[in-house]
C-alpha atoms as a PDB file:
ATOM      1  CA  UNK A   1     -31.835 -14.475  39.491  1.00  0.00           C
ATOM      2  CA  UNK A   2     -31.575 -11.013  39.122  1.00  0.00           C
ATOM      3  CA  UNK A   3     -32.565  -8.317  41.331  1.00  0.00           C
ATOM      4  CA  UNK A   4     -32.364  -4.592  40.453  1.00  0.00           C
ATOM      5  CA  UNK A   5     -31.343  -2.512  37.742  1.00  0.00           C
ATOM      6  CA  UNK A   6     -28.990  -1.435  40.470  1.00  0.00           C
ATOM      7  CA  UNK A   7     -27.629  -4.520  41.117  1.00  0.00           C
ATOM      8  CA  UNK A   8     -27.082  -5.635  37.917  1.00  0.00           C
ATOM      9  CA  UNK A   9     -25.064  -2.642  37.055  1.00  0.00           C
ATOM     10  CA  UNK A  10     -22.646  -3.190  40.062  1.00  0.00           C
ATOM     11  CA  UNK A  11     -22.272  -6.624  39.366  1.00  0.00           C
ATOM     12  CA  UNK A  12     -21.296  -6.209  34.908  1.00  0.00           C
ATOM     13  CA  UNK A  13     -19.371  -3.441  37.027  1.00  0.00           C
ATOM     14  CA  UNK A  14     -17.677  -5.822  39.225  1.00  0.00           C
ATOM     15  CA  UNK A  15     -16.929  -8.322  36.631  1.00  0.00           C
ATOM     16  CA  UNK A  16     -15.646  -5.671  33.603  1.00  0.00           C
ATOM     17  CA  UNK A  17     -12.106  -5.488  32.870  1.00  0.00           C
ATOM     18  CA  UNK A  18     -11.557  -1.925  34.707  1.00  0.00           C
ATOM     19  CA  UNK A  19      -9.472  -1.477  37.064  1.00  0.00           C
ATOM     20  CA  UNK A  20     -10.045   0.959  40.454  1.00  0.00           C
ATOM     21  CA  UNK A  21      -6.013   2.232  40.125  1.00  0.00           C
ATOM     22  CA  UNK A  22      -6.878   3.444  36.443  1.00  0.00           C
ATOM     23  CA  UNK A  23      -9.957   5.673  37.896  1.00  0.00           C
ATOM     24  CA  UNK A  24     -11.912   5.286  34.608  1.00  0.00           C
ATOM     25  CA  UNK A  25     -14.268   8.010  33.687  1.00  0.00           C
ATOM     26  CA  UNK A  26     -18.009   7.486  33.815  1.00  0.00           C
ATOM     27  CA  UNK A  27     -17.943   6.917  29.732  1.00  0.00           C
ATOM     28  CA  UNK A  28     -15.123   4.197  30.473  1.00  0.00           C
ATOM     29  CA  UNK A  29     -17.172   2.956  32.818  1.00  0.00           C
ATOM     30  CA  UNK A  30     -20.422   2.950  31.200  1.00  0.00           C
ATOM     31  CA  UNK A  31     -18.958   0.995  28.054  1.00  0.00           C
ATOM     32  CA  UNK A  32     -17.481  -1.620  30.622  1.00  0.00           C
ATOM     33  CA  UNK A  33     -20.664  -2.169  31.775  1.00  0.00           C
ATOM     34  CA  UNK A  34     -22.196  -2.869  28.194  1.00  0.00           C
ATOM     35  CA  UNK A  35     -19.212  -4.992  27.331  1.00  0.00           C
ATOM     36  CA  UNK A  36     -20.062  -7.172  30.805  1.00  0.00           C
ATOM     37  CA  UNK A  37     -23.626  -7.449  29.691  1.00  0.00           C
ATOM     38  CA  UNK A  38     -23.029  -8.418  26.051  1.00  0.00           C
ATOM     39  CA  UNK A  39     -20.501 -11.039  27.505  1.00  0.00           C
ATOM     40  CA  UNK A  40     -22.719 -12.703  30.683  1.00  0.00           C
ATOM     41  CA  UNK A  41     -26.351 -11.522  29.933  1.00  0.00           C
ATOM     42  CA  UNK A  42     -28.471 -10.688  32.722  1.00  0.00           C
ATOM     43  CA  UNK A  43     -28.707 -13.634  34.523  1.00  0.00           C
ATOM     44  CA  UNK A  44     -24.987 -14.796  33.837  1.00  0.00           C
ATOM     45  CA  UNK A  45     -23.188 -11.703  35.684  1.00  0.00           C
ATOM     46  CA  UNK A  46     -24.992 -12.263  39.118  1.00  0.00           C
ATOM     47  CA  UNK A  47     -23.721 -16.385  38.684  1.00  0.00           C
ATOM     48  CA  UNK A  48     -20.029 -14.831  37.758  1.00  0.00           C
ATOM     49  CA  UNK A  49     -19.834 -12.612  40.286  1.00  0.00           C
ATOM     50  CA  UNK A  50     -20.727 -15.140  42.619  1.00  0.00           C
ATOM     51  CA  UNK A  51     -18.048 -17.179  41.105  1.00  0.00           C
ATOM     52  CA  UNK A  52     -15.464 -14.823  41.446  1.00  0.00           C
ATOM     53  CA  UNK A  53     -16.807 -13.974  45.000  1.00  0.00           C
ATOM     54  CA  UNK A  54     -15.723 -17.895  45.908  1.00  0.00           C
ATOM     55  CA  UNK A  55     -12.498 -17.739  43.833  1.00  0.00           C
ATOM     56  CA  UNK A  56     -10.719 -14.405  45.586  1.00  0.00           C
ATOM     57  CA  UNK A  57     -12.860 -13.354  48.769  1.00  0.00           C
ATOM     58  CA  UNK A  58      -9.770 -11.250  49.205  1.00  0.00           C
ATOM     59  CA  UNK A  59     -10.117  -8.966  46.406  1.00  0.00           C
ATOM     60  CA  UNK A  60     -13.686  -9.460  45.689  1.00  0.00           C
ATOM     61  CA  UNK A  61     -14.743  -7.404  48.052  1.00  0.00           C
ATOM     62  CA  UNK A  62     -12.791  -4.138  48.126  1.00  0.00           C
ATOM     63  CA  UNK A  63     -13.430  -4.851  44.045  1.00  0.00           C
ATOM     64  CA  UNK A  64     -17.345  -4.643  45.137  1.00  0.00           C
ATOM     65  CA  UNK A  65     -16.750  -1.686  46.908  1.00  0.00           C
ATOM     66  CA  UNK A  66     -15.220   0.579  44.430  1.00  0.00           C
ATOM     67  CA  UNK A  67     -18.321  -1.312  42.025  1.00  0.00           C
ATOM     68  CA  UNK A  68     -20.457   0.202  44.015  1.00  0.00           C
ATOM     69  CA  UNK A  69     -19.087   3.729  43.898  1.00  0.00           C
ATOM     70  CA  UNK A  70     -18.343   3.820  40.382  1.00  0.00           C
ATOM     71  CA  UNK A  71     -22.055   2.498  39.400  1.00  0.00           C
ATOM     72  CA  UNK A  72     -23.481   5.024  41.111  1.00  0.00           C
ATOM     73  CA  UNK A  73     -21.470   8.039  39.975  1.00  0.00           C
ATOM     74  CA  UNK A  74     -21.896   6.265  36.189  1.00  0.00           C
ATOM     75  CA  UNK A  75     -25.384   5.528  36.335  1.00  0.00           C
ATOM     76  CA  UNK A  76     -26.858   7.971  39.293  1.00  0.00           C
ATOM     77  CA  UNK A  77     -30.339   7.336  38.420  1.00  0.00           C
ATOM     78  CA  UNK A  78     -30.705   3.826  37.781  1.00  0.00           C
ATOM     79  CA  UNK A  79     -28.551   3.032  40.919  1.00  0.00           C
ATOM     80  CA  UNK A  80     -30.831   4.969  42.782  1.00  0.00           C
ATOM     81  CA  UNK A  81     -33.941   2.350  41.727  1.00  0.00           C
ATOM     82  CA  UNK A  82     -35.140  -0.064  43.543  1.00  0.00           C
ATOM     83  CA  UNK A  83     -37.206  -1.263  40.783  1.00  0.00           C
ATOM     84  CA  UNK A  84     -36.371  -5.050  39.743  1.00  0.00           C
ATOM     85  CA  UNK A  85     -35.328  -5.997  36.121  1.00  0.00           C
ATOM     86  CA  UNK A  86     -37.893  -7.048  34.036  1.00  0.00           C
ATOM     87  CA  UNK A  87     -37.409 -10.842  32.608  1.00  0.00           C
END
């Protein structure tokens, strides 16, 4: 099920093909984010993530982290929401 607009950017975030060493621009970022969503849907990136979560705890969660930090600088206002998604 998923949450908030916030959440569901971190987690396409989390499960895009950009990697935290590259330090990918906001635009980079915001495209990754598209791609994630066109890939999983809505509902599909909070099961992946949770699949990946169970496949490598070890880098799933620094990986979250940086998620975090680059959803927020990419999409300040809609990380700042705490309004849910609409179904």
């Amino acid at each position: 099920m998923v949450g908030t607009w916030s959440e569901l950017i971190v987690e396409a975030l989390f499960l895009s093909d950009l990697q935290p060493s590259e330090r990918p621009s906001v635009g980079a970022a915001r495209a990754a984010v598209k791609r994630s969503l066109l890939r999983h849907g809505r509902e599909g990136c909070a099961a992946a993530a949770a699949a990946e979560f169970f496949d490598h705890l070890d880098t799933a969660v620094p990986r979250m982290c940086w998620a975090r930090g680059m959803a927020a600088e990419a999409f300040p206002t809609m990380c700042l929401s705490k309004a849910p998604v609409a179904a």
